[in-house]
N, C-alpha and C. Protein backbone atom coordinates (compact mmCIF):
# COMPACT_ATOMS: atom_id res chain seq x y z
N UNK A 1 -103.60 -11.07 98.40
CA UNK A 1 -104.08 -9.71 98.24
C UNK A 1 -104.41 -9.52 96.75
N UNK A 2 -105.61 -9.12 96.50
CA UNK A 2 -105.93 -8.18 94.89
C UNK A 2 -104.69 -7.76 94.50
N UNK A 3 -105.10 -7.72 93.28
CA UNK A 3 -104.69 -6.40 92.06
C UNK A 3 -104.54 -4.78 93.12
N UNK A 4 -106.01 -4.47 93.13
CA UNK A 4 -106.28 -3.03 93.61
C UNK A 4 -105.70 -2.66 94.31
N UNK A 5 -105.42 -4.08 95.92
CA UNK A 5 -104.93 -3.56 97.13
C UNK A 5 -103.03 -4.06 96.88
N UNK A 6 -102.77 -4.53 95.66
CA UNK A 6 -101.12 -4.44 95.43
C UNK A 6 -100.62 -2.78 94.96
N UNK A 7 -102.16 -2.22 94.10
CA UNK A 7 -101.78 -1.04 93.61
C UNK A 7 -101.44 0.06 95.13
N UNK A 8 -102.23 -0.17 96.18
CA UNK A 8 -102.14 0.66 97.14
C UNK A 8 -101.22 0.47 97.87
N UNK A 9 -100.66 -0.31 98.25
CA UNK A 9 -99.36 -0.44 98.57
C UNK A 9 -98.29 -0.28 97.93
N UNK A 10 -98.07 -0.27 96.63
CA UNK A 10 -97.07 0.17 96.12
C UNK A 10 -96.84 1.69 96.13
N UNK A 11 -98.31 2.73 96.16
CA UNK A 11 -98.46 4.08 96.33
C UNK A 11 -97.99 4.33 97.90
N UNK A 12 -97.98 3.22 99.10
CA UNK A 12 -97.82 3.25 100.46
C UNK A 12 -96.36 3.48 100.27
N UNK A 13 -95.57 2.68 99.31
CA UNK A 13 -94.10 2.54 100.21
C UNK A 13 -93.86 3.39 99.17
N UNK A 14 -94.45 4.17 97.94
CA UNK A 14 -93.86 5.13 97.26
C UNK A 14 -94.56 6.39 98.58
N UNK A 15 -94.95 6.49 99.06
CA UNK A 15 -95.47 7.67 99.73
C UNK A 15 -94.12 7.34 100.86
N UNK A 16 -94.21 6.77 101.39
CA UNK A 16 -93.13 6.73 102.52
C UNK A 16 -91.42 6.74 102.19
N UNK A 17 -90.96 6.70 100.45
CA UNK A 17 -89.80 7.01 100.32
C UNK A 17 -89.92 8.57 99.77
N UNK A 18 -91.07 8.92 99.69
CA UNK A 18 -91.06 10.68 99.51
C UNK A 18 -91.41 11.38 100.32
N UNK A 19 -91.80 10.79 101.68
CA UNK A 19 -92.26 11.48 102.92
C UNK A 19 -93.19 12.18 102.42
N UNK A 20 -94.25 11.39 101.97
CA UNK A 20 -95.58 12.04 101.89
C UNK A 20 -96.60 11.98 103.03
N UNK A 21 -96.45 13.06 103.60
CA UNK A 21 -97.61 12.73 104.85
C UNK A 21 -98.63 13.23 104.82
N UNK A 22 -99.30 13.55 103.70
CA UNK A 22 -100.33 13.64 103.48
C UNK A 22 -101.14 13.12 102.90
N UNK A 23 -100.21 11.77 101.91
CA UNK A 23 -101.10 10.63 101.22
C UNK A 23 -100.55 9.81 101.78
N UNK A 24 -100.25 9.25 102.69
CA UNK A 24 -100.21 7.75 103.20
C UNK A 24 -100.91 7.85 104.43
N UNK A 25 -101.46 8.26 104.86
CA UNK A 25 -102.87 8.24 105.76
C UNK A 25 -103.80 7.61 105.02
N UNK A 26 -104.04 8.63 103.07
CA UNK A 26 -105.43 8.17 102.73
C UNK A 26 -105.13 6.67 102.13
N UNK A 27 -104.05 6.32 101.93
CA UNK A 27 -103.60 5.22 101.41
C UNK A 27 -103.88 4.31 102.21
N UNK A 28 -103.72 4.24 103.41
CA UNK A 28 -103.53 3.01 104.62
C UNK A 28 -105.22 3.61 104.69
N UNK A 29 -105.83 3.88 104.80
CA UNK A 29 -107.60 3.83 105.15
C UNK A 29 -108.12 3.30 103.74
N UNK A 30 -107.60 3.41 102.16
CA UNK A 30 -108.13 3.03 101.34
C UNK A 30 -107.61 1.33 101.41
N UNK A 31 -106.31 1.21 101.29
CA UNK A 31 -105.60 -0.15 102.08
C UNK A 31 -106.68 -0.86 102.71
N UNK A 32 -106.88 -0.47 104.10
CA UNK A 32 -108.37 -1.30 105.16
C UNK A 32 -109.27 -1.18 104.52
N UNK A 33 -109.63 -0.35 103.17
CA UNK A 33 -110.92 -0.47 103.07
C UNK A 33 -111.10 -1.99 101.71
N UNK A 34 -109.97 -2.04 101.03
CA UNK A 34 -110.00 -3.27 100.44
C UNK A 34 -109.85 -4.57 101.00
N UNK A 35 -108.57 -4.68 102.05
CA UNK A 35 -108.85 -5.80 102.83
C UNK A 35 -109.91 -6.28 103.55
N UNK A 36 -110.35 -5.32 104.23
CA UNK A 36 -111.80 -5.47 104.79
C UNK A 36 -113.01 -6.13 103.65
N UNK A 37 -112.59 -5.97 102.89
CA UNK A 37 -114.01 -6.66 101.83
C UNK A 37 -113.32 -7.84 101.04
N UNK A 38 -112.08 -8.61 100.91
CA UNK A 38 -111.81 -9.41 100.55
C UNK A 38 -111.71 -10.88 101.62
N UNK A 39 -111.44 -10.41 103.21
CA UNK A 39 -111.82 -11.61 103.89
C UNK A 39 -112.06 -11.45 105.67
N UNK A 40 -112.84 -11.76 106.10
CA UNK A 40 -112.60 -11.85 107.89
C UNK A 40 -111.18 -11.70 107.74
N UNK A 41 -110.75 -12.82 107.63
CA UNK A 41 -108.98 -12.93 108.10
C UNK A 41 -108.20 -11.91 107.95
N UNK A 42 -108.55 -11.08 107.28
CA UNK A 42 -107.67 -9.76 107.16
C UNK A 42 -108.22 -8.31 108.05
N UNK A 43 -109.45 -8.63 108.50
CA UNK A 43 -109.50 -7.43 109.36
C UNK A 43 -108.39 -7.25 110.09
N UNK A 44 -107.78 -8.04 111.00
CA UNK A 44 -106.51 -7.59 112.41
C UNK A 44 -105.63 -6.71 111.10
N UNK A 45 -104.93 -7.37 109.89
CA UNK A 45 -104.41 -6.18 109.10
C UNK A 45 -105.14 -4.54 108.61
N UNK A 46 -106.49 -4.72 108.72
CA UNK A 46 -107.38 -3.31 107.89
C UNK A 46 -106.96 -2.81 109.15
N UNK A 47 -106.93 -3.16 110.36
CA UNK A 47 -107.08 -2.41 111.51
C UNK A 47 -105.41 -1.43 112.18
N UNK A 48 -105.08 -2.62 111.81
CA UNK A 48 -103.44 -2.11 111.79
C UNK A 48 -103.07 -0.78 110.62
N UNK A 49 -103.57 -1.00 109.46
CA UNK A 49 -103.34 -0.08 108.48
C UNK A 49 -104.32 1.22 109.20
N UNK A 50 -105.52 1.05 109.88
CA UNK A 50 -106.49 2.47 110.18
C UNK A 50 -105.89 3.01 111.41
N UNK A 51 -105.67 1.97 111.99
CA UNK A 51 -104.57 2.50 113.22
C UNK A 51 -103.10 3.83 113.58
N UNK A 52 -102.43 3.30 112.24
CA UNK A 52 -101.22 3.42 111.61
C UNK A 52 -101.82 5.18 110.83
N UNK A 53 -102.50 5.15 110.28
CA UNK A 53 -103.52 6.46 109.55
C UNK A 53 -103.60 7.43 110.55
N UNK A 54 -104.10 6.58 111.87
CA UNK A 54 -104.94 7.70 112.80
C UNK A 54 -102.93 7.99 113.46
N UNK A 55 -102.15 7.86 113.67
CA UNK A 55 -100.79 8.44 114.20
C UNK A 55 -100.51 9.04 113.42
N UNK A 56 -100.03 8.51 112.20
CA UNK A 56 -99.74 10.08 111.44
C UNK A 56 -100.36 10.62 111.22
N UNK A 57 -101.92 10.86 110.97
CA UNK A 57 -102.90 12.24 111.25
C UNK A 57 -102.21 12.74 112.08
N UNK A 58 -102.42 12.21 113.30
CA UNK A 58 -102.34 13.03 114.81
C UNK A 58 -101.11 13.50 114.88
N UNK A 59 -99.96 13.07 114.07
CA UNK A 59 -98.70 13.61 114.04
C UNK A 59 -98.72 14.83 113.68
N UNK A 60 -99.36 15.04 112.26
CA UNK A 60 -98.52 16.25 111.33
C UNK A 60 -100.48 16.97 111.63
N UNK A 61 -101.30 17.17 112.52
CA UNK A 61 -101.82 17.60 113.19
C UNK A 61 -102.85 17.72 112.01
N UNK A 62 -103.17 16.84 111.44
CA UNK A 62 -104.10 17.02 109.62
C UNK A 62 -105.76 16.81 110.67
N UNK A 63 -106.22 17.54 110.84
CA UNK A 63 -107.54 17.12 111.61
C UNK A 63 -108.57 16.67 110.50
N UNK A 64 -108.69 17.20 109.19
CA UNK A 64 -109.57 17.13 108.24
C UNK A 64 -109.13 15.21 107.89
N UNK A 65 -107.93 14.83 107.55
CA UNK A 65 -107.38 13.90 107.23
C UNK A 65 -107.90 12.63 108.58
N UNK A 66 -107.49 13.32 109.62
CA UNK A 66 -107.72 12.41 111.17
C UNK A 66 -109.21 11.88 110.90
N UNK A 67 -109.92 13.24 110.66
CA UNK A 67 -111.46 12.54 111.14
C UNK A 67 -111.87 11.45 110.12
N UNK A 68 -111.23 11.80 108.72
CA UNK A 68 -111.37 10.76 107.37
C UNK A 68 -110.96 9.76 108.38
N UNK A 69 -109.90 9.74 108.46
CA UNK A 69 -109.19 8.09 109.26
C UNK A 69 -110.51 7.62 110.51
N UNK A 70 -110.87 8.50 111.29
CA UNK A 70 -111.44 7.79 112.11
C UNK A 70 -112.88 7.07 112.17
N UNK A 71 -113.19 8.18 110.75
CA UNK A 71 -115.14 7.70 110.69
C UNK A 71 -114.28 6.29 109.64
N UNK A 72 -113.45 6.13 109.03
CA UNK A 72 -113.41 4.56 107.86
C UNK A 72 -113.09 3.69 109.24
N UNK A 73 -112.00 4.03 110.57
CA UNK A 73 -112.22 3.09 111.46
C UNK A 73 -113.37 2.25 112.00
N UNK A 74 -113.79 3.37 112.34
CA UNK A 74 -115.42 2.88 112.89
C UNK A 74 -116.75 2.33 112.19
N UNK A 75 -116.43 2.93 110.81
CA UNK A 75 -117.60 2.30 109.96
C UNK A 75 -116.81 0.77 109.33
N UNK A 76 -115.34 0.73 109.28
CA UNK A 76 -115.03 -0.50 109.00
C UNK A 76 -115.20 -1.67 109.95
N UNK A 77 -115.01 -1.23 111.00
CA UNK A 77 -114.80 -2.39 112.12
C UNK A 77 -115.43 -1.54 113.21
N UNK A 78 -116.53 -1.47 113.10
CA UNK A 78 -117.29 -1.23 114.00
C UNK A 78 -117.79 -2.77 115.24
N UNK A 79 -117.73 -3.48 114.53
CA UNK A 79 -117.67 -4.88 116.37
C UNK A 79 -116.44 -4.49 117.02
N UNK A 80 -115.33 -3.55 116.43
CA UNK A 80 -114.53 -4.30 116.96
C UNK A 80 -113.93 -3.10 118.17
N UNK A 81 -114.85 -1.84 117.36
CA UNK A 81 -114.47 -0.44 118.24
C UNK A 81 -114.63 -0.19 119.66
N UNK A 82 -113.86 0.76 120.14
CA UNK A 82 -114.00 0.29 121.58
C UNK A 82 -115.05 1.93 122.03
N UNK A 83 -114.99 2.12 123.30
CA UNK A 83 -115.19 3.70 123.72
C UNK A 83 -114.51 4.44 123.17
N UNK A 84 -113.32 4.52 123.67
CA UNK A 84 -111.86 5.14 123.09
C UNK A 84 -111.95 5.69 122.03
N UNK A 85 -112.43 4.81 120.60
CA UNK A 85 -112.43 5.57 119.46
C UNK A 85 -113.57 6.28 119.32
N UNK A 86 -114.79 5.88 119.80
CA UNK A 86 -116.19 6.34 119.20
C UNK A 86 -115.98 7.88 120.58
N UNK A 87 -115.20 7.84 121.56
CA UNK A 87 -115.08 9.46 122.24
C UNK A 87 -114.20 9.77 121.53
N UNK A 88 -113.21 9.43 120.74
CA UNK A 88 -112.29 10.65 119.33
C UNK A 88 -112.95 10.94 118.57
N UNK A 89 -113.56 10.05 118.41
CA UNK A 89 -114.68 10.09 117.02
C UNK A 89 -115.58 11.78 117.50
N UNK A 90 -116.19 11.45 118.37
CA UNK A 90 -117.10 12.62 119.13
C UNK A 90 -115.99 13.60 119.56
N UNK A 91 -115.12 13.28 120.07
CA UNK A 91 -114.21 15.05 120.28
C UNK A 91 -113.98 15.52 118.56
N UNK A 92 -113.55 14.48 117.94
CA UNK A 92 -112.90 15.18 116.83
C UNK A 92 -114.31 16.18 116.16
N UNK A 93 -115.35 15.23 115.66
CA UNK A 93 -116.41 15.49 114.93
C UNK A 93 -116.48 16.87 115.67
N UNK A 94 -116.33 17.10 117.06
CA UNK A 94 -117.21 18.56 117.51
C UNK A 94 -116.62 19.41 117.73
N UNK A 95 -115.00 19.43 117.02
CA UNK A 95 -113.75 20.42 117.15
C UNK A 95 -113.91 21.26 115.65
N UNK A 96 -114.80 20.59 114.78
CA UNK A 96 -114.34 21.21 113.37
C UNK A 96 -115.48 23.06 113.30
N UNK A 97 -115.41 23.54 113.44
CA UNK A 97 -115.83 25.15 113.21
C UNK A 97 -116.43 25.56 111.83
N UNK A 98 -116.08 24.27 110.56
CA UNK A 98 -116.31 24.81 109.68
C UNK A 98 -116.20 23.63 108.60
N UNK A 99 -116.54 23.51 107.51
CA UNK A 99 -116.50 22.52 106.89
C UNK A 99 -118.07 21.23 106.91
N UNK A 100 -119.38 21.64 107.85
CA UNK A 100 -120.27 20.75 108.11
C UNK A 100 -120.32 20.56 106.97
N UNK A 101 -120.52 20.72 105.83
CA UNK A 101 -121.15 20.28 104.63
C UNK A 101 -120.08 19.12 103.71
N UNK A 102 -119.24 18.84 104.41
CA UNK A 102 -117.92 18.03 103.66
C UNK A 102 -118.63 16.32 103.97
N UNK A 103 -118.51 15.95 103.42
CA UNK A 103 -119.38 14.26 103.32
C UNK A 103 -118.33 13.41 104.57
N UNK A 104 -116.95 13.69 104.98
CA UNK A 104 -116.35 12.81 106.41
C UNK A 104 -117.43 13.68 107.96
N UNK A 105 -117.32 15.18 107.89
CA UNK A 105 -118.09 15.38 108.50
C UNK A 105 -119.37 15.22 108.58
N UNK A 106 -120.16 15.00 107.99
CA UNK A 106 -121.71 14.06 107.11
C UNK A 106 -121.70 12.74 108.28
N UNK A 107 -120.91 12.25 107.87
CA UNK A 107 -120.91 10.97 108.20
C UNK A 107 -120.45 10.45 109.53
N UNK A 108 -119.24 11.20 110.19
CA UNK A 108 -118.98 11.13 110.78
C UNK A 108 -120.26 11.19 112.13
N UNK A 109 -121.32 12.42 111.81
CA UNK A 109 -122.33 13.24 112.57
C UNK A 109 -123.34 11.93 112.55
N UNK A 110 -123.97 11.16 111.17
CA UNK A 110 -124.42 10.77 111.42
C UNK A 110 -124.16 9.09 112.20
N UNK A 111 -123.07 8.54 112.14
CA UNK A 111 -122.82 7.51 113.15
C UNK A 111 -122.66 7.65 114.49
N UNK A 112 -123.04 9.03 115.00
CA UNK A 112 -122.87 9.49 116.63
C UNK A 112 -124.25 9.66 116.75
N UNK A 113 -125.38 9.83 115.98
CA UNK A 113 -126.33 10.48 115.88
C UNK A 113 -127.09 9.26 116.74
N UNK A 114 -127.77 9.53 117.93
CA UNK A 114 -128.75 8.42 118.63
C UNK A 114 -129.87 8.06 118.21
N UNK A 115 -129.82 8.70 117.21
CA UNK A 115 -131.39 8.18 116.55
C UNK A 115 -131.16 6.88 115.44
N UNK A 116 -129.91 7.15 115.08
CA UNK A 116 -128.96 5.92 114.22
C UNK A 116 -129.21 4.82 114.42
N UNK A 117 -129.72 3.63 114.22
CA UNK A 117 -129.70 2.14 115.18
C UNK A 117 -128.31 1.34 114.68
N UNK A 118 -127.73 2.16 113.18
CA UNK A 118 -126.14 1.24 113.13
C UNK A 118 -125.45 1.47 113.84
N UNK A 119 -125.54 2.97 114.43
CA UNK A 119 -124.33 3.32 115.17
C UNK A 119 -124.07 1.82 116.57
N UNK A 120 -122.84 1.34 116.39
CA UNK A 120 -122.56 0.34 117.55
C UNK A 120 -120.91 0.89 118.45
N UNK A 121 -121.64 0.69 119.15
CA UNK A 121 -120.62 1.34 120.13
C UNK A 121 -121.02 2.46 121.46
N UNK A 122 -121.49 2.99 120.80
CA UNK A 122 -121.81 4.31 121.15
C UNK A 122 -122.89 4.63 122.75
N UNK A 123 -123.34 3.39 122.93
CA UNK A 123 -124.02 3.18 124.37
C UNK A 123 -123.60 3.58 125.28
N UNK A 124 -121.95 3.50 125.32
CA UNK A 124 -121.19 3.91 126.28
C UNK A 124 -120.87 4.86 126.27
N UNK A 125 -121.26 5.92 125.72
CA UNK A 125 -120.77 7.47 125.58
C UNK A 125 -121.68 8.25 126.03
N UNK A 126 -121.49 9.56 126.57
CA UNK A 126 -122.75 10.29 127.04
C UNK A 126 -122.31 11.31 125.72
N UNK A 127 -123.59 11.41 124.74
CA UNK A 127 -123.13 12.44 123.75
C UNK A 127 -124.19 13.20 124.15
């Protein structure tokens, strides 16, 4: 592992002896987002860390935090996404009332968007 991604883990297990549940979500998605660019072999870990993000979102009910976690899932490991996430992806994206102009909702909109040709996954969804 890097430098960068030793720094994020050390902020991981300092977030988890202060019960921070509001930065070790963004920690474990910034986490996958370094492993993910240092080797294949480490995706099954980026995925485990975005995984791990999206429960405690869904725990302490952070929806703004959740959808962060779920658009870095899908844009990280998008071969690897199933239905499952890309329909959270689409419930979450179309629960928010407010906030369109925030760059997770941005983004989120445009990887559901059918006019998209990156979006992968998404065949299987009736949006």
């Amino acid at each position: 592992m890097n430098e960068a991604a030793e720094v994020v883990e050390d902020g991981i297990r300092l977030a988890r002896l202060t019960a921070s549940q509001f930065h070790e979500p963004e920690l474990l998605c910034l986490k996958a987002e370094l492993l993910s660019q240092l080797s294949a072999s480490d995706l099954d870990e980026a995925e485990a860390c975005l995984r791990e993000a999206l429960r405690l979102t869904r725990e302490t009910g952070a929806k703004s935090l959740e959808l962060r976690a779920i658009v870095s899932f899908c844009r990280l490991l998008r071969e690897r996404v199933h239905t499952d996430e890309w329909q959270a992806l689409t419930t979450l994206a179309g629960s928010f009332t407010e906030g369109f102009d925030t760059e997770d909702l941005i983004e989120a909109r445009a990887m559901l968007d059918p006019s998209n040709n990156s979006s992968i996954g998404r065949e299987n969804l009736a949006l």
